[in-house]
C-alpha atoms as a PDB file:
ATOM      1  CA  UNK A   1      87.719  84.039 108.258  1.00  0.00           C
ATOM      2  CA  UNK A   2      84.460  82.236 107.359  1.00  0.00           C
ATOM      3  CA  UNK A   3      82.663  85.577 106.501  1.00  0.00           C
ATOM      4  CA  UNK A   4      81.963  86.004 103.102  1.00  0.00           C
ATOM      5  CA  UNK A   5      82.958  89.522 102.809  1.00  0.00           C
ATOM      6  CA  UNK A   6      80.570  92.125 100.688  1.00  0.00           C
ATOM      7  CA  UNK A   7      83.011  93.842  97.592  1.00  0.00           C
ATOM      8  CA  UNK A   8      82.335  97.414  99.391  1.00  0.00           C
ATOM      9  CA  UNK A   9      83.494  95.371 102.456  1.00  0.00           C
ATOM     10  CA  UNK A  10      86.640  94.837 101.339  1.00  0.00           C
ATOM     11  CA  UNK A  11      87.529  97.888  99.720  1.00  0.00           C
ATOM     12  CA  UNK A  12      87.012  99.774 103.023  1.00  0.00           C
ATOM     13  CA  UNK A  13      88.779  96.980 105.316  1.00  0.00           C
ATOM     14  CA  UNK A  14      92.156  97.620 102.549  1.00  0.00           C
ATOM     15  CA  UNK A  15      91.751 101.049 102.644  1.00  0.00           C
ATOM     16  CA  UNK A  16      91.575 100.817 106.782  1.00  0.00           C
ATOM     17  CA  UNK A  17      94.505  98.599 106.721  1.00  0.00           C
ATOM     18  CA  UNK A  18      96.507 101.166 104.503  1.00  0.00           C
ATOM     19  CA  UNK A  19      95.963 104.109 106.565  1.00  0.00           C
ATOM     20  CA  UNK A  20      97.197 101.764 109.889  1.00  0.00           C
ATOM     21  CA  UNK A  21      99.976 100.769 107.552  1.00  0.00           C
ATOM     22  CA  UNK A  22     100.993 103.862 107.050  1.00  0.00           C
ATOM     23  CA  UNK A  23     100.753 105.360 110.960  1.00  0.00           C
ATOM     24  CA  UNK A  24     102.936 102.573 112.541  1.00  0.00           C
ATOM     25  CA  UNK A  25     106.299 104.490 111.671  1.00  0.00           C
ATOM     26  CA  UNK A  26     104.750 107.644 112.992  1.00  0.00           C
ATOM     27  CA  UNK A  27     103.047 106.554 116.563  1.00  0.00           C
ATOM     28  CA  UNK A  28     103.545 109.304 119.123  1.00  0.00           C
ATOM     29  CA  UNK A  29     103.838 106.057 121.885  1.00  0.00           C
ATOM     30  CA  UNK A  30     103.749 102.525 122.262  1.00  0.00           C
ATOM     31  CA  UNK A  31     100.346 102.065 123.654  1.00  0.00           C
ATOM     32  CA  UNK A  32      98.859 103.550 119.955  1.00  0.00           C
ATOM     33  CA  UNK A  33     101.428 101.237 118.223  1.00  0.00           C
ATOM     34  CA  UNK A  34     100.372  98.695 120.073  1.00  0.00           C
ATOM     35  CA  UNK A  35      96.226  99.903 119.255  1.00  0.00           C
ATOM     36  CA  UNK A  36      97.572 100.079 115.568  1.00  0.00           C
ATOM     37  CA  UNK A  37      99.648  96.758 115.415  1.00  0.00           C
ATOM     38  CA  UNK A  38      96.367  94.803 116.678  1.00  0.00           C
ATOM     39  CA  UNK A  39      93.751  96.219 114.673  1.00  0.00           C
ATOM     40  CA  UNK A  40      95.595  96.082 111.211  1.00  0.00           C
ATOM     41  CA  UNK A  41      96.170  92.465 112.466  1.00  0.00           C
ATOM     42  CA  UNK A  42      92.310  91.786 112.924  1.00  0.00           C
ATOM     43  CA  UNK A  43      91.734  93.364 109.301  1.00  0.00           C
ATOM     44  CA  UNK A  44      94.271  91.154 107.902  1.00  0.00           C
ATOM     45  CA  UNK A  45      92.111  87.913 109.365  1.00  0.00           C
ATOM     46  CA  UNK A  46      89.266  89.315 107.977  1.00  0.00           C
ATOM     47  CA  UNK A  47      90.634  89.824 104.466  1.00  0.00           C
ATOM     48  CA  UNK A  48      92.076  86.501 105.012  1.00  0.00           C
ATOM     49  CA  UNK A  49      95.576  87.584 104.745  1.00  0.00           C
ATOM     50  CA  UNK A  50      96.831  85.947 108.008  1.00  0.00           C
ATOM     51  CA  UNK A  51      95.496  82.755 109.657  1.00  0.00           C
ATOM     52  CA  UNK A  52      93.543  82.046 112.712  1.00  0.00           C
ATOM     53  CA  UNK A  53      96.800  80.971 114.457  1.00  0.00           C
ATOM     54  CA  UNK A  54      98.777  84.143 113.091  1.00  0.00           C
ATOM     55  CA  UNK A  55      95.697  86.187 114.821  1.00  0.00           C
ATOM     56  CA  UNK A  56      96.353  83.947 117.702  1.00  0.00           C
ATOM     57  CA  UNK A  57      99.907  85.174 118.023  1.00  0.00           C
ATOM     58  CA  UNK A  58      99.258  88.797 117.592  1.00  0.00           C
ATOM     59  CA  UNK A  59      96.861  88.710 120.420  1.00  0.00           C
ATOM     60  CA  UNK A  60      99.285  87.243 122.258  1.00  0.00           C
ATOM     61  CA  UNK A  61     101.827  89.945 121.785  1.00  0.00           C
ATOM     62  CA  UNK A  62      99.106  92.285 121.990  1.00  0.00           C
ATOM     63  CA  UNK A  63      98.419  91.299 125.499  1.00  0.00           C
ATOM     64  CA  UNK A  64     102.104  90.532 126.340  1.00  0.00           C
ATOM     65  CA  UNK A  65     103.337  94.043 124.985  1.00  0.00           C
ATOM     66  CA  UNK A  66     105.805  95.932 127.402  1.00  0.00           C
ATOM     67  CA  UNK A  67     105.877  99.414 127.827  1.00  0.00           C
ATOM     68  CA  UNK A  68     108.809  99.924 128.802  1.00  0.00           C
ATOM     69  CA  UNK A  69     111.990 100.751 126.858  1.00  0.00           C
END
């Protein structure tokens, strides 16, 4: 992430990615894990905890995820 992010920025971006963190072993369905999986993902690029190619395979699965069991 080029961004230079603001110190407020990236206190609420962890605290985001905590609370996601936290609601992936309890999503009622696939389709929110799926919304949850892919937005922690984009806050991890941002922090620049994942690369651009890591964020390239996420939204790959993202798009690719089944829903069927």
């Amino acid at each position: 992430m080029s961004d230079q992010l603001s110190p407020e920025e990236i206190e609420e971006l962890t605290a985001r990615l905590a609370v996601l963190e936290s609601r992936q072993q309890w999503a009622p369905s696939k389709p929110a894990l799926r919304a949850i999986l892919y937005e922690a993902g984009e806050i991890k690029w941002r922090l620049g905890l994942i690369t651009d190619e890591e964020l390239d395979e996420l939204e790959a699965f993202y798009e690719d995820f089944n829903f069927e069991v």
